[in-house]
C-alpha atoms as a PDB file:
ATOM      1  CA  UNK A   1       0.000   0.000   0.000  1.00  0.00           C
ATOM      2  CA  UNK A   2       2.588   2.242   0.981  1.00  0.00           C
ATOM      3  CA  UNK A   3       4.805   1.451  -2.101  1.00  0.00           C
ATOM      4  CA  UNK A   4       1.544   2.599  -4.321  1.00  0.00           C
ATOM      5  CA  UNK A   5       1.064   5.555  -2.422  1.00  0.00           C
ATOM      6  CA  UNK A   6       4.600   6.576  -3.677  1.00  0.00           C
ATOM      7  CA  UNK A   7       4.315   5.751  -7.182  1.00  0.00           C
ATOM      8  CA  UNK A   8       1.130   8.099  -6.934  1.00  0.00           C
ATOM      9  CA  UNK A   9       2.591  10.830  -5.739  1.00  0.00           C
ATOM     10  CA  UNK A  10       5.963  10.976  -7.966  1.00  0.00           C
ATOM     11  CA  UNK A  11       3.419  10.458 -10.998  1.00  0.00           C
ATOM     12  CA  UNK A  12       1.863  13.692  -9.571  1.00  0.00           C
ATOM     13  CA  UNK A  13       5.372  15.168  -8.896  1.00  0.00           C
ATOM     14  CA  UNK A  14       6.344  14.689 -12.593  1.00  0.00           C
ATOM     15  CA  UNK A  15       3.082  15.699 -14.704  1.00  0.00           C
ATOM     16  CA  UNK A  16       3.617  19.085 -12.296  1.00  0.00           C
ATOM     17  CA  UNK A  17       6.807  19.475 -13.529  1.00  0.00           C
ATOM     18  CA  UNK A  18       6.088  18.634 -17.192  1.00  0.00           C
ATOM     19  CA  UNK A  19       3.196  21.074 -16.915  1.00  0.00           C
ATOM     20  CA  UNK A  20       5.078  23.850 -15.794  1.00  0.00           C
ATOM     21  CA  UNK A  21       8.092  23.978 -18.162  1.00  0.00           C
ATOM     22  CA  UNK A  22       8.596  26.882 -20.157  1.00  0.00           C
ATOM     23  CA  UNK A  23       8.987  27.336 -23.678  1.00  0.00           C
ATOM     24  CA  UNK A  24      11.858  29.906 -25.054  1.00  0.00           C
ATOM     25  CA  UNK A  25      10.914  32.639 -27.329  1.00  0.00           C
ATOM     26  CA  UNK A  26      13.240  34.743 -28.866  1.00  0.00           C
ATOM     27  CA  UNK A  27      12.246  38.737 -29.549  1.00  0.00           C
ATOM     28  CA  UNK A  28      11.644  39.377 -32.695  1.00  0.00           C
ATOM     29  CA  UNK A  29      10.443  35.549 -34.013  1.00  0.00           C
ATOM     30  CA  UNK A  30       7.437  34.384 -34.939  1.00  0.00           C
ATOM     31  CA  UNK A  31       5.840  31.791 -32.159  1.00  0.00           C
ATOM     32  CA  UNK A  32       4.839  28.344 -33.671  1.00  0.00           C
ATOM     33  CA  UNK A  33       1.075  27.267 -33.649  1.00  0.00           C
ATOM     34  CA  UNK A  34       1.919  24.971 -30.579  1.00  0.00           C
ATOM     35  CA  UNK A  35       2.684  27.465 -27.953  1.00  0.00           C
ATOM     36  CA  UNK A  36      -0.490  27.966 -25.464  1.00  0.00           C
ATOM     37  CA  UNK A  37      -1.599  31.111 -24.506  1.00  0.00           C
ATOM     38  CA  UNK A  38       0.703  33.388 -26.468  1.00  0.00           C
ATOM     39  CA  UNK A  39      -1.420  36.549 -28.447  1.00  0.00           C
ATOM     40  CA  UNK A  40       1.457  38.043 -31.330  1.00  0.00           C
ATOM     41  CA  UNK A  41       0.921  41.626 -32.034  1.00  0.00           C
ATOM     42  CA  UNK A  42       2.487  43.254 -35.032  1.00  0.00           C
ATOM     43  CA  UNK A  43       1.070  46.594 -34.968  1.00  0.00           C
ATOM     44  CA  UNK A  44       0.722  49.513 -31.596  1.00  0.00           C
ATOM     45  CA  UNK A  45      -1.505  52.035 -31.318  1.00  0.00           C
ATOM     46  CA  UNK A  46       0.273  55.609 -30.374  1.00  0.00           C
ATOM     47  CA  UNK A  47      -2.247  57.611 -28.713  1.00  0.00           C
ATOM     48  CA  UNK A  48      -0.993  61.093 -27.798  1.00  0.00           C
ATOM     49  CA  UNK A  49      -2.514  63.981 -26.019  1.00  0.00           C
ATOM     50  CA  UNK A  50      -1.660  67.694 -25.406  1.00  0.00           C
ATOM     51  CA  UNK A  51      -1.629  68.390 -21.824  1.00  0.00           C
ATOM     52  CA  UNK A  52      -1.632  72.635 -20.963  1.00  0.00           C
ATOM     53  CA  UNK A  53      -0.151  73.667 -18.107  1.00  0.00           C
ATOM     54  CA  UNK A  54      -1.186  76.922 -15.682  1.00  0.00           C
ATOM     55  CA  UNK A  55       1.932  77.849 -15.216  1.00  0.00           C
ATOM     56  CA  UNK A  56       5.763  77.054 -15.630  1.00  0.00           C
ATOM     57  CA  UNK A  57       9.073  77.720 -13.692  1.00  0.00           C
ATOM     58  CA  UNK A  58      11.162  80.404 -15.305  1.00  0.00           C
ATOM     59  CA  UNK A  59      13.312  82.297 -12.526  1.00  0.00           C
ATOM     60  CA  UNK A  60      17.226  81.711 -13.460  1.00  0.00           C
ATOM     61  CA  UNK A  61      19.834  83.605 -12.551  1.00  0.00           C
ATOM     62  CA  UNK A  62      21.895  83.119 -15.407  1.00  0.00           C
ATOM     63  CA  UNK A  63      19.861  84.263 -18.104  1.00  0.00           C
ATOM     64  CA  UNK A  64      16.754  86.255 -19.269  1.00  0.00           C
ATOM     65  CA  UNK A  65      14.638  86.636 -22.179  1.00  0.00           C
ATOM     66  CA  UNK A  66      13.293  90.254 -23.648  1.00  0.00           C
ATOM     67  CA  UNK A  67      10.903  91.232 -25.914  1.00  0.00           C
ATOM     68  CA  UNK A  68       7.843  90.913 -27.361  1.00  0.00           C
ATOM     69  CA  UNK A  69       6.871  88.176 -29.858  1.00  0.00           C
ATOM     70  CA  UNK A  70       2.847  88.118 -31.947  1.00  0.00           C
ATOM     71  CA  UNK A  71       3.325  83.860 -32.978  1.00  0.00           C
ATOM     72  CA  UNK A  72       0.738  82.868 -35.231  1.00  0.00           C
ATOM     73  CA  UNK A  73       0.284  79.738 -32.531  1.00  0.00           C
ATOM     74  CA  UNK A  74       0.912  81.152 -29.511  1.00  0.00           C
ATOM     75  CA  UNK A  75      -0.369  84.270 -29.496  1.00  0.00           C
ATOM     76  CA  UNK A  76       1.295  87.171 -27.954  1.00  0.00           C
ATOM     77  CA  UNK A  77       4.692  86.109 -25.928  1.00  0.00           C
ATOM     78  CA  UNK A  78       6.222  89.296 -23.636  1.00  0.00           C
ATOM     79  CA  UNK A  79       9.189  88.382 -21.722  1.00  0.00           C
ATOM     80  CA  UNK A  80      10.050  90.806 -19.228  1.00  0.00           C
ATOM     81  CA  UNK A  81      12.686  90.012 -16.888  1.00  0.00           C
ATOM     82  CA  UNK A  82      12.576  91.109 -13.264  1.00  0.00           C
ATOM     83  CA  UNK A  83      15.813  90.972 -11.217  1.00  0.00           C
ATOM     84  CA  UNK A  84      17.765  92.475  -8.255  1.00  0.00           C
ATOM     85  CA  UNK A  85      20.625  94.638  -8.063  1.00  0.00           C
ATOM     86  CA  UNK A  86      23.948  93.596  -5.604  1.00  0.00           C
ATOM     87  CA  UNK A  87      26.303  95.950  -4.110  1.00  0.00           C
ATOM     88  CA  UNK A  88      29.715  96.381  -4.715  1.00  0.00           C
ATOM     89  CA  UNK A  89      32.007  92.935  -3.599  1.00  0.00           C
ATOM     90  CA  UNK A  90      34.937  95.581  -2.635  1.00  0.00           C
ATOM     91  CA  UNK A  91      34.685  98.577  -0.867  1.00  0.00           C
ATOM     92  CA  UNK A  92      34.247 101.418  -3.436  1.00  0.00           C
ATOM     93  CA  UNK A  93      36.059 104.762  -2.559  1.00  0.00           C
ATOM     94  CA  UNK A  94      35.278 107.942  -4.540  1.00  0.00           C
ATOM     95  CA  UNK A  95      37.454 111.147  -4.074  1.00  0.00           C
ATOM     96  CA  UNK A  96      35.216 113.936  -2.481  1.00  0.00           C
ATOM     97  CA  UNK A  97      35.821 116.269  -5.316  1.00  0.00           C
ATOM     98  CA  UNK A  98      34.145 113.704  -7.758  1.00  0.00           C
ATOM     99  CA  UNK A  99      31.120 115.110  -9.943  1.00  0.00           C
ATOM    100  CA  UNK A 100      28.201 113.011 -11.006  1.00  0.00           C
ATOM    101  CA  UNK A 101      27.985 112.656 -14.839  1.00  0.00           C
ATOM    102  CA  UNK A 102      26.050 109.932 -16.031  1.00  0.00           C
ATOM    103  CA  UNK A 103      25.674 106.340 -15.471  1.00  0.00           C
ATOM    104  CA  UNK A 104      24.302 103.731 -17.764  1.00  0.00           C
ATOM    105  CA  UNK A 105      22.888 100.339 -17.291  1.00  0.00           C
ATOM    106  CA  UNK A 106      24.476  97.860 -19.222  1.00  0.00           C
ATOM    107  CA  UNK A 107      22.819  94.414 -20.369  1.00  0.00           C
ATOM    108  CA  UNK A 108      24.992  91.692 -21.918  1.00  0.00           C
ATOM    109  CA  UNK A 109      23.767  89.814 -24.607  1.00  0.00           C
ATOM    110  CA  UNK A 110      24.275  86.190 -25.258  1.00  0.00           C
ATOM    111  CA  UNK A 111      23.215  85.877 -28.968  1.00  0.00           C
ATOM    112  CA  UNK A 112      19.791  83.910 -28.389  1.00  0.00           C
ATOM    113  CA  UNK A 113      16.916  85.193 -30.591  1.00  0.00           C
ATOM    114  CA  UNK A 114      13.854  84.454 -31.729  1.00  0.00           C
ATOM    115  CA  UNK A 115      11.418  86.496 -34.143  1.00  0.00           C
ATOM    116  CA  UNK A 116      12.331  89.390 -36.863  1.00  0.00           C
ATOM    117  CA  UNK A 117      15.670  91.125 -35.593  1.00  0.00           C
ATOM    118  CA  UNK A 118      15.467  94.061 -38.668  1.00  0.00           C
ATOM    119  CA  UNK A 119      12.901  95.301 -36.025  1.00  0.00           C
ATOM    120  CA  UNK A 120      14.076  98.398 -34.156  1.00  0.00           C
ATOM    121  CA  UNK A 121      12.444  98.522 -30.297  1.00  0.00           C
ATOM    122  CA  UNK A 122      11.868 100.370 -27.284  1.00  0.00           C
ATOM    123  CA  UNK A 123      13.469  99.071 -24.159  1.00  0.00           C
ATOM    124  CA  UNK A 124      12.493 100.515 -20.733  1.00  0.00           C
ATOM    125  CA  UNK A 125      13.689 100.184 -17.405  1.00  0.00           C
ATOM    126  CA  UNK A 126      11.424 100.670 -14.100  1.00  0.00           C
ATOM    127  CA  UNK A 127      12.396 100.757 -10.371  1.00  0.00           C
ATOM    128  CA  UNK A 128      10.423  97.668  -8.775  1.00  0.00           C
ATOM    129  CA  UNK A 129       8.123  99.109  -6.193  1.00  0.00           C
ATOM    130  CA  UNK A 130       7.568  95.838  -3.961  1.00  0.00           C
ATOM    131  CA  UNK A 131      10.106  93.090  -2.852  1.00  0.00           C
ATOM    132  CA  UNK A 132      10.710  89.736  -5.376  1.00  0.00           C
ATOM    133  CA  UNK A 133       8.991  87.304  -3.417  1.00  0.00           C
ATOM    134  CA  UNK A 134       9.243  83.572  -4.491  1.00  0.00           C
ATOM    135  CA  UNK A 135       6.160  81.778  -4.620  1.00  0.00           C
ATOM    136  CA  UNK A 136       5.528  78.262  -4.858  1.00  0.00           C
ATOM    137  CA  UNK A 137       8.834  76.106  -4.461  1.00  0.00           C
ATOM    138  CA  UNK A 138      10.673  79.106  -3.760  1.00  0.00           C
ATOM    139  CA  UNK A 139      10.867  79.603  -8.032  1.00  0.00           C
ATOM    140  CA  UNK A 140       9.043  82.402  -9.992  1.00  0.00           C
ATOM    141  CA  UNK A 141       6.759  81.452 -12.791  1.00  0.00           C
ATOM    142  CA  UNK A 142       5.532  82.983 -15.917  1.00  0.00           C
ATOM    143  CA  UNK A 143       2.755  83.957 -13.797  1.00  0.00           C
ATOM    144  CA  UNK A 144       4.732  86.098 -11.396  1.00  0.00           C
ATOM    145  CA  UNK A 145       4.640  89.998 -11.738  1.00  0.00           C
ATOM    146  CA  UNK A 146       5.517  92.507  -9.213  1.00  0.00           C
ATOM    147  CA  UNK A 147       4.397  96.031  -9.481  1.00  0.00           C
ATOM    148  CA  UNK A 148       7.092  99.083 -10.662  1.00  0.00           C
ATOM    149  CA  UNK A 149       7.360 102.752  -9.987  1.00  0.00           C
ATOM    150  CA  UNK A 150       6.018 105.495 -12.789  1.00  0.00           C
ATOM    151  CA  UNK A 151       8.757 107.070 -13.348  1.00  0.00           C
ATOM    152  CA  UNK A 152      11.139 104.735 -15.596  1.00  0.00           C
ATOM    153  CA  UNK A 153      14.973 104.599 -15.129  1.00  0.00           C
ATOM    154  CA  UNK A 154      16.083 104.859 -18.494  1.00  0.00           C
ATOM    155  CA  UNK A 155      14.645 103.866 -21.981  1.00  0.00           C
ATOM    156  CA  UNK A 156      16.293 103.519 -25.362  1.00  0.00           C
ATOM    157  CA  UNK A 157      14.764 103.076 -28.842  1.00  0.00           C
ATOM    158  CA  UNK A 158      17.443 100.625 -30.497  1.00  0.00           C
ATOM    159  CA  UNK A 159      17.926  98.400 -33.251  1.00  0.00           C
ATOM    160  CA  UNK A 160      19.809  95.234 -31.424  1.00  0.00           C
ATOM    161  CA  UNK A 161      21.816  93.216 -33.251  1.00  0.00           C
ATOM    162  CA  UNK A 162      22.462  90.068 -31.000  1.00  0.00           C
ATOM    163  CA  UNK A 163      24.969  88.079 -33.306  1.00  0.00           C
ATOM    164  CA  UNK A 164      27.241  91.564 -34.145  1.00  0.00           C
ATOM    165  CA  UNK A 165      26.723  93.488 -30.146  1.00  0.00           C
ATOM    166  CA  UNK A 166      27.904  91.880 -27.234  1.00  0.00           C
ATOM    167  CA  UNK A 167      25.822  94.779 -25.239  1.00  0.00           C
ATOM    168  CA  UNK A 168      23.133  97.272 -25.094  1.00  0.00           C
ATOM    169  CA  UNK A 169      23.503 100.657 -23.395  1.00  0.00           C
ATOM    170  CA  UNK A 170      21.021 102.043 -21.591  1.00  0.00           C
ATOM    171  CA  UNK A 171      21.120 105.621 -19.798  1.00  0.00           C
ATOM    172  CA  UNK A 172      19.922 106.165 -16.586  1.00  0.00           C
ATOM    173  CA  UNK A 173      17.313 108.756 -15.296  1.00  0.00           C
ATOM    174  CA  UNK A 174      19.481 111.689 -13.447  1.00  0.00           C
ATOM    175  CA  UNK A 175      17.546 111.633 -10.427  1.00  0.00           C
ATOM    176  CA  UNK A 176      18.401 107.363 -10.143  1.00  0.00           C
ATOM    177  CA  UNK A 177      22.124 108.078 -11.206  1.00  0.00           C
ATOM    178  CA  UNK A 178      23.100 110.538  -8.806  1.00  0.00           C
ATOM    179  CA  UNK A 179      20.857 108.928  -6.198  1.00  0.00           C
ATOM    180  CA  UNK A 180      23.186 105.858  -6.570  1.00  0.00           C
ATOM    181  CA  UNK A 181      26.103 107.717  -6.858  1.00  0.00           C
ATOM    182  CA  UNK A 182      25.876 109.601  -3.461  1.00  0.00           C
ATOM    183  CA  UNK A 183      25.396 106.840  -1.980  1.00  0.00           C
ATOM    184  CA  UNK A 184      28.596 105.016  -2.793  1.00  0.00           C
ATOM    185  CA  UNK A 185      30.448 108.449  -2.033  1.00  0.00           C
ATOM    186  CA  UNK A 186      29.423 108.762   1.277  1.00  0.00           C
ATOM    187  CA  UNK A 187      29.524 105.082   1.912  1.00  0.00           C
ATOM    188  CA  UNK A 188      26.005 105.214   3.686  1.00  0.00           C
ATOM    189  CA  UNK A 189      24.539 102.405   5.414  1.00  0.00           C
ATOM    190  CA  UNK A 190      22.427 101.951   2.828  1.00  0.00           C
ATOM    191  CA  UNK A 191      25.147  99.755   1.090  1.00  0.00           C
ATOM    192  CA  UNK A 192      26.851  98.374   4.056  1.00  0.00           C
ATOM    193  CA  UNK A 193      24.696  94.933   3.463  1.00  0.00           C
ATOM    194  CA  UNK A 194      22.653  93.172   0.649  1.00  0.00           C
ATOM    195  CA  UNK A 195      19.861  93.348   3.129  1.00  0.00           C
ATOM    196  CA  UNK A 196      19.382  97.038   3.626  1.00  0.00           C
ATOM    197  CA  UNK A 197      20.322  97.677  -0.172  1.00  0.00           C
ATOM    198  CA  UNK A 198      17.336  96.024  -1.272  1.00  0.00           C
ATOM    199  CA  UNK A 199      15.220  97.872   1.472  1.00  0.00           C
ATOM    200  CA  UNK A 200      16.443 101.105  -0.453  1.00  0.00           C
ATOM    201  CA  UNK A 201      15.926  99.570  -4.260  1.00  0.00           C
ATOM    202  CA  UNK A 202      14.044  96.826  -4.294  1.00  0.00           C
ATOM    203  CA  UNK A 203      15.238  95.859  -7.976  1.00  0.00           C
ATOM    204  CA  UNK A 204      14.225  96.453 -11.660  1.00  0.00           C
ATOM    205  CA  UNK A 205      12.109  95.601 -14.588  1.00  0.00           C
ATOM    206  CA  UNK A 206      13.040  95.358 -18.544  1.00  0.00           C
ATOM    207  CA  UNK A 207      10.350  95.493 -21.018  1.00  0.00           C
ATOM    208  CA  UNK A 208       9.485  95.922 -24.262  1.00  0.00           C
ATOM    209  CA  UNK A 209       6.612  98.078 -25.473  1.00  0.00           C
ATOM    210  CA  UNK A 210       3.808  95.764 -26.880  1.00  0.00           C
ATOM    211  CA  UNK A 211       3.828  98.168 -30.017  1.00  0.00           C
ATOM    212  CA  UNK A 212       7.320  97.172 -30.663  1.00  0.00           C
ATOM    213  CA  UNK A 213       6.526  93.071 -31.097  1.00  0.00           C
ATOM    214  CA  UNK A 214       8.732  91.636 -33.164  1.00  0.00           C
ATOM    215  CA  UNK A 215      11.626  89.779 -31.535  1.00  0.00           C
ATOM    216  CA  UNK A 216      12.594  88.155 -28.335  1.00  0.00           C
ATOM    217  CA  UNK A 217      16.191  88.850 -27.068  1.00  0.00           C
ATOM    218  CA  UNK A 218      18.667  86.232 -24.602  1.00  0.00           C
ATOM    219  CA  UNK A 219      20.488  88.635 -21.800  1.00  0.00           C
ATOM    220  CA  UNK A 220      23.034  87.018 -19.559  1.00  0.00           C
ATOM    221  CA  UNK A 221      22.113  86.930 -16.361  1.00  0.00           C
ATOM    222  CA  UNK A 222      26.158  87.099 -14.667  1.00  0.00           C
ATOM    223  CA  UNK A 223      27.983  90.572 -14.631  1.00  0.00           C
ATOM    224  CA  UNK A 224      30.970  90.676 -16.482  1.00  0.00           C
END
């Protein structure tokens, strides 16, 4: 009886093993009519779907885009870069006979373009008149605007070249200038720190007249 009960059980033991041994099939063959279970597809469907989003990081300190752009699939596109000014890294000593003249703000281009650069346009500084504060994730968006002063700090109505000019030249407003400047020559508190600089200017805003659509512009972000 016992013997029987064996031969029973390593007939069950076998057919288990016979049943669960696994054909190979090699990607990229055709399976034969005797594998079990196998569906062969030849063809896959792509579906694809456009997905817009609210809103998308764009803060980056070491570039910005200018201008204004009217895309025939985008609608209108107005970069306008908003930034903060730092103080001096050395200590900046000016002789007390020194005379304001002028000072201009100078923005370095990196040769990225994008529209019709025959265009001439109107480029205008403002004075921010509330502090950059990050939003979500401590980035700023395309959403994010902060609110400027009237009076501008300088315009100019240029032609930019961005492959040919390595710069563009902007003068300041007088009363900005020689605000600045008498500052730095009577080394006021003001810029002692970062901190109570910003208190005093709170940092600026480029733009481009809507009027003047046309072409978008890459500035680098970095001094120098």
């Amino acid at each position: 009886m016992l013997t029987k009960r064996n031969l029973i059980l390593f007939t069950l033991i076998f057919t288990s093993l016979i049943s669960c041994q696994k054909n190979e099939i090699d990607f990229g063959t055709v399976p034969e009519n005797y594998f079990t279970n196998i569906i062969y597809v030849d063809t896959v469907e792509v579906r694809l779907s456009t997905v817009v989003t609210d809103s998308f990081v764009s803060s980056s300190a070491q570039s910005f885009l200018l201008g204004v752009v009217n895309d025939p699939y985008f609608g209108v596109i107005n970069a306008r870069p908003f930034f903060q000014l730092g103080i001096p890294v050395s200590a900046v000593t000016i002789s007390d006979q020194a005379i304001y003249d002028s000072v201009k703000f100078i923005a370095r281009i990196n040769k990225y373009y994008y529209g019709d650069t025959t265009k001439s346009a109107k480029i205008v500084i403002h004075e921010l008149s509330q502090d950059i504060a990050y939003s979500y994730n401590d980035k700023l968006y395309n959403t994010t605007n902060f609110s400027v002063k009237p009076l501008p700090v300088g315009a100019i109505d240029k032609l930019i070249r961005p492959v040919a000019e390595d710069s563009v030249r902007i003068p300041v407003n007088t009363i900005i200038g020689e605000g600045l400047f008498n500052l730095l020559k009577s080394k006021s508190e003001v810029i002692s720190n970062q901190e109570n600089f910003l208190q005093y200017f709170k940092g600026l805003r480029i733009s481009v007249d809507e009027a003047d659509s046309g072409v978008i512009y890459g500035l680098n972000g970095e001094a120098g």
